[in-house]
C-alpha atoms as a PDB file:
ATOM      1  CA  UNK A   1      -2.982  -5.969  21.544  1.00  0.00           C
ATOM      2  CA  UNK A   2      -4.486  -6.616  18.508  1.00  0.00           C
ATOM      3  CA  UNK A   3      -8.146  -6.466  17.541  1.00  0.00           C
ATOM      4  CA  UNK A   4      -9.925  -8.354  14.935  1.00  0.00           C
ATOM      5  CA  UNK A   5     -13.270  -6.421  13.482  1.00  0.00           C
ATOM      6  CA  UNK A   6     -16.103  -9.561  14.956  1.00  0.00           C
ATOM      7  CA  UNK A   7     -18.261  -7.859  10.831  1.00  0.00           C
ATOM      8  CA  UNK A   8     -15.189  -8.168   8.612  1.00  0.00           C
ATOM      9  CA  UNK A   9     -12.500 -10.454  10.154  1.00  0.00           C
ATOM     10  CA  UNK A  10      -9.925  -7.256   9.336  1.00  0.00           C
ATOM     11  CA  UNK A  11      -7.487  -7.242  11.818  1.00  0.00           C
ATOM     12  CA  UNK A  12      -6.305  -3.610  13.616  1.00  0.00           C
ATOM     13  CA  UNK A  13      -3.513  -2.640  15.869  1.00  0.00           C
ATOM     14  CA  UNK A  14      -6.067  -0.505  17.913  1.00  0.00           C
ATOM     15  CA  UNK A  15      -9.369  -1.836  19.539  1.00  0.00           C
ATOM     16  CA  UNK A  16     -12.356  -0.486  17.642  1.00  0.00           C
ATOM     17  CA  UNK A  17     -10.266   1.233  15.107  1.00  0.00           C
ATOM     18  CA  UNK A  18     -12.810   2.931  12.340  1.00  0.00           C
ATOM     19  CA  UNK A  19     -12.324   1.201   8.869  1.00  0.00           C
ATOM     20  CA  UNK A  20     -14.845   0.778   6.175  1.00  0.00           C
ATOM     21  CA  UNK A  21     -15.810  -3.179   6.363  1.00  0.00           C
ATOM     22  CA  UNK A  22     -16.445  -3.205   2.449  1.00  0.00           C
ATOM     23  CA  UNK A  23     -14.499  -6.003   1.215  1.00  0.00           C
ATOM     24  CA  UNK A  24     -13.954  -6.263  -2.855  1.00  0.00           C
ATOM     25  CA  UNK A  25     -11.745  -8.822  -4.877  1.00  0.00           C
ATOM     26  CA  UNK A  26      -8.419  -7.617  -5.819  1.00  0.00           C
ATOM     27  CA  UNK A  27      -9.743  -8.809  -9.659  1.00  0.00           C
ATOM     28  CA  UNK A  28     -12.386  -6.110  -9.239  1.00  0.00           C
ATOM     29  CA  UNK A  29     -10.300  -3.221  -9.131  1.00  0.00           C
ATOM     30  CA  UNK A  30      -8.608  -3.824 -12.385  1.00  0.00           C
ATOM     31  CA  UNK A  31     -11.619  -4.101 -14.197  1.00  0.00           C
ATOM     32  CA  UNK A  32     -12.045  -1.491 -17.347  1.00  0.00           C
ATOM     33  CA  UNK A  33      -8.616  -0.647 -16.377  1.00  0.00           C
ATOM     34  CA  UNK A  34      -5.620  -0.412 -18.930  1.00  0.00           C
ATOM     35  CA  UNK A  35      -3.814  -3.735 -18.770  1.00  0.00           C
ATOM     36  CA  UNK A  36      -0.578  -1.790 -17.657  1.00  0.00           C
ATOM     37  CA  UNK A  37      -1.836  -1.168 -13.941  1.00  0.00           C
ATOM     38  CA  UNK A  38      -2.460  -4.599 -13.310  1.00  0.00           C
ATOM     39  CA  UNK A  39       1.300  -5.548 -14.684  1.00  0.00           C
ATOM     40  CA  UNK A  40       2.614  -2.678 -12.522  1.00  0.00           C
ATOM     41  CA  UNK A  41       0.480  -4.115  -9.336  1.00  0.00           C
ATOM     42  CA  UNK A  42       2.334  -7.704 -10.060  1.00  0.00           C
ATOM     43  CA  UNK A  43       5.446  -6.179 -10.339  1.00  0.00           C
ATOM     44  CA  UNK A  44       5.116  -4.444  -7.164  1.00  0.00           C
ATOM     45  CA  UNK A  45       3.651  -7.697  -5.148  1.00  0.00           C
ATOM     46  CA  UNK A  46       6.133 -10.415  -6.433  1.00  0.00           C
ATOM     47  CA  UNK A  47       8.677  -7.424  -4.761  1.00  0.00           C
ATOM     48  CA  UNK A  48       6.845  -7.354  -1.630  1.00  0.00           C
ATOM     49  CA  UNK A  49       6.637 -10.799  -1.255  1.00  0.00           C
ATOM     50  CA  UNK A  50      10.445 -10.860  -0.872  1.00  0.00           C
ATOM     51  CA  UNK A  51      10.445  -8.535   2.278  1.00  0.00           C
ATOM     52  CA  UNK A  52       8.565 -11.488   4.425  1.00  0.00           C
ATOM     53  CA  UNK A  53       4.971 -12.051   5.383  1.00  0.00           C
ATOM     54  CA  UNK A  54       2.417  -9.621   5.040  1.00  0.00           C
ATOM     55  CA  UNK A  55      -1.404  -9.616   4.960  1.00  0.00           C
ATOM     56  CA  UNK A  56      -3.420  -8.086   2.235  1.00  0.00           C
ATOM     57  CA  UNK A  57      -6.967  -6.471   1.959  1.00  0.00           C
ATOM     58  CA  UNK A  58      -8.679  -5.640  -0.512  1.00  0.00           C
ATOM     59  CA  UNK A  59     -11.064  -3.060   0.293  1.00  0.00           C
ATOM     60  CA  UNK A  60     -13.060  -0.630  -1.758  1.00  0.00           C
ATOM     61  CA  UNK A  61     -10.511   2.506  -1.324  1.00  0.00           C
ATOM     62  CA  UNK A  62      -7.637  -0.314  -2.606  1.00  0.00           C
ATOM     63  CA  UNK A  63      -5.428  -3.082  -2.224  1.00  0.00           C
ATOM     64  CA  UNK A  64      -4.024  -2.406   1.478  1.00  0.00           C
ATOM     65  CA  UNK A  65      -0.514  -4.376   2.677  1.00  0.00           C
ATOM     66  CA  UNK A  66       0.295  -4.390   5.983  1.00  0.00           C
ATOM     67  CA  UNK A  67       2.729  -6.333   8.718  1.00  0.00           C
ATOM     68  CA  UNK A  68       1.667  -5.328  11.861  1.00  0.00           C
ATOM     69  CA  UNK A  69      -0.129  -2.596  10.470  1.00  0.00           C
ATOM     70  CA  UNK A  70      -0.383  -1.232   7.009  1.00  0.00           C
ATOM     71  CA  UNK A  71       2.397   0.286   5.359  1.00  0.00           C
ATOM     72  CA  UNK A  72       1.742   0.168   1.530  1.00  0.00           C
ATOM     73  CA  UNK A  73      -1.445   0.925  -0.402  1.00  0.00           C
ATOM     74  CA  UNK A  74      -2.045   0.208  -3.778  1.00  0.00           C
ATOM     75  CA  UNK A  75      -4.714   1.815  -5.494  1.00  0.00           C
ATOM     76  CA  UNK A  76      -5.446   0.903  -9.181  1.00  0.00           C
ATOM     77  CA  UNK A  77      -6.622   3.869 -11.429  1.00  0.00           C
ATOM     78  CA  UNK A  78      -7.908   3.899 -15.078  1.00  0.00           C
ATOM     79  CA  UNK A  79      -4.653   4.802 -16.515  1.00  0.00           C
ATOM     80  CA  UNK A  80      -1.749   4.462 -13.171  1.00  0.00           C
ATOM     81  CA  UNK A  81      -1.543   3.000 -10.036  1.00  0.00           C
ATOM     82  CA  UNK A  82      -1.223   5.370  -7.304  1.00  0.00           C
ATOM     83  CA  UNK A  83       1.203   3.825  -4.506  1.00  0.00           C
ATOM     84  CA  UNK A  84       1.212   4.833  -0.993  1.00  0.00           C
ATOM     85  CA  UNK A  85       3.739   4.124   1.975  1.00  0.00           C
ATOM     86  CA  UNK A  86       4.924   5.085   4.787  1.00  0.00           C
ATOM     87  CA  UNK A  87       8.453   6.083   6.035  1.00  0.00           C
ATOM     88  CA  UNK A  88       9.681   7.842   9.141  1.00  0.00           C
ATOM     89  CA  UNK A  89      10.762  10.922   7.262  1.00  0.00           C
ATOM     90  CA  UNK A  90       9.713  13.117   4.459  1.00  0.00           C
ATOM     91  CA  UNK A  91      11.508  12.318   1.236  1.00  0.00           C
ATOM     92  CA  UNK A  92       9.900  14.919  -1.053  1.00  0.00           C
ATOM     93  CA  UNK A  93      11.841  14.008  -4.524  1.00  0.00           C
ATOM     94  CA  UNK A  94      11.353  12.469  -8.134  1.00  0.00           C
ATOM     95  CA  UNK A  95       8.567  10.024  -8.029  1.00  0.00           C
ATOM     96  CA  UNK A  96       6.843  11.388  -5.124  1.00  0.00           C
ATOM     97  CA  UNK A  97       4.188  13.640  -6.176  1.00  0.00           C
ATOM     98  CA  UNK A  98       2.938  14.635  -2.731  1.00  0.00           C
ATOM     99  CA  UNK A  99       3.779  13.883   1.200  1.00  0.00           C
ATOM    100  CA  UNK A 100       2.575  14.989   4.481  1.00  0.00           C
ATOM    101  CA  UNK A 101       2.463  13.851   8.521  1.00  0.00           C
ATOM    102  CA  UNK A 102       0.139  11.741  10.062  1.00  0.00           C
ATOM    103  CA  UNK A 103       2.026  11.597  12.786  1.00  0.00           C
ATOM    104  CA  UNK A 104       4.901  12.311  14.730  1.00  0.00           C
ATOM    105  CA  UNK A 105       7.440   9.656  12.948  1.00  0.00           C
ATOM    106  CA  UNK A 106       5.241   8.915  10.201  1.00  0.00           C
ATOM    107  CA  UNK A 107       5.137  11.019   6.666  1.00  0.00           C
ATOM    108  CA  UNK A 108       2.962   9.112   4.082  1.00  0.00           C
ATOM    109  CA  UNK A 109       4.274   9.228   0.930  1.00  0.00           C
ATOM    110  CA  UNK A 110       2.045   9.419  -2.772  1.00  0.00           C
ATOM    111  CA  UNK A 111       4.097   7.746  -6.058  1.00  0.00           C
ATOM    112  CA  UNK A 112       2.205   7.426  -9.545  1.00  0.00           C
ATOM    113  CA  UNK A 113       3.027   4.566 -11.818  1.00  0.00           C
ATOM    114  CA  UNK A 114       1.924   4.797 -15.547  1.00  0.00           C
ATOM    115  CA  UNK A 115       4.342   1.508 -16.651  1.00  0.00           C
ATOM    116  CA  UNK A 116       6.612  -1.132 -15.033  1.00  0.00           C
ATOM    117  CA  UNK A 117       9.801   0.624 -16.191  1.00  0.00           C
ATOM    118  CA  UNK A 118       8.450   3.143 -13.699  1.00  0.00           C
ATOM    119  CA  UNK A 119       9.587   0.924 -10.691  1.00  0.00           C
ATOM    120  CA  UNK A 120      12.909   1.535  -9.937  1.00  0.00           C
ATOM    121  CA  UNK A 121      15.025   0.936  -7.178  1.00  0.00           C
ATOM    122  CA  UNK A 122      14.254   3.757  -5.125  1.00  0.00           C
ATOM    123  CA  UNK A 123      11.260   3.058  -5.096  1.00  0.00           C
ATOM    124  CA  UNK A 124      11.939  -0.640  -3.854  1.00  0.00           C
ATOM    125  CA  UNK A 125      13.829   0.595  -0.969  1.00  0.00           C
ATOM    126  CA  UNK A 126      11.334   3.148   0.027  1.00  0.00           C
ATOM    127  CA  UNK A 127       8.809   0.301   0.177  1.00  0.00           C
ATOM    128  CA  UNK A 128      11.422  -2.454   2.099  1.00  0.00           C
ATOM    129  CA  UNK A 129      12.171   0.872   4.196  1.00  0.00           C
ATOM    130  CA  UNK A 130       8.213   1.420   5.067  1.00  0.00           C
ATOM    131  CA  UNK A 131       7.549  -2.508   5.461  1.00  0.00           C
ATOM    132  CA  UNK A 132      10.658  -2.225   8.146  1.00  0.00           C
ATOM    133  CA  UNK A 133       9.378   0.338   9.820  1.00  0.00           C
ATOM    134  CA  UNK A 134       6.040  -0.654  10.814  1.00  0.00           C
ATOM    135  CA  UNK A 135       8.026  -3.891  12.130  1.00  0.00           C
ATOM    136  CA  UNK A 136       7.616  -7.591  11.036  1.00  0.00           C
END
């Protein structure tokens, strides 16, 4: 059952699920940042909307994508953008810079992208593969 926070409108898998209700525009968090991370955010968002519907938020901590529940997080930096998803396995290789579990079938999964030509297809199917997972 799904629960929508009555201060924010942010909707959660889980009743009462903690969140931060700070809301900022997805314009605000490429401010003072190198025009390259808000190319490689576009880039990555004209790919995800291929996989289907999704919702986004944009809260302070970053640009959050989810289905049912989240499953990418984007989060623009001066120089990168530091992309986060989640996959039922560990996949500890090139392009992943760390990993760990948050649960038991869930391993989030940290990628840094300095340019567009960064973004290759493995990367595209770990994302498809994470937005299939949580379920659409």
């Amino acid at each position: 059952m799904a629960w929508t926070c009555p201060k924010c409108n942010r909707k959660f898998k889980n009743p009462n699920q903690w969140h931060s209700c700070v809301q900022i525009s997805i314009a605000d968090h490429f401010l003072n940042k190198d025009p390259q991370v808000n190319a490689i955010y576009d880039h990555l968002m004209a790919f995800v909307d291929t996989l289907g519907r999704v919702r986004i938020s944009s809260m302070k901590s970053g640009i959050l994508v989810a289905t049912k529940s989240t499953f990418l997080a984007l989060k623009p930096k001066r120089k990168w953008l530091d992309v986060e998803f989640y996959l039922d396995h560990d996949h500890p290789e090139f392009q992943v810079y760390k990993t760990f579990q948050v649960s038991k079938n869930r391993y989030v999964h940290y990628v840094r992208l300095e340019q567009v030509e960064d973004i290759n297809d493995q990367l595209m199917q770990w994302i498809e593969s994470a937005y299939n997972l949580i379920g659409n």
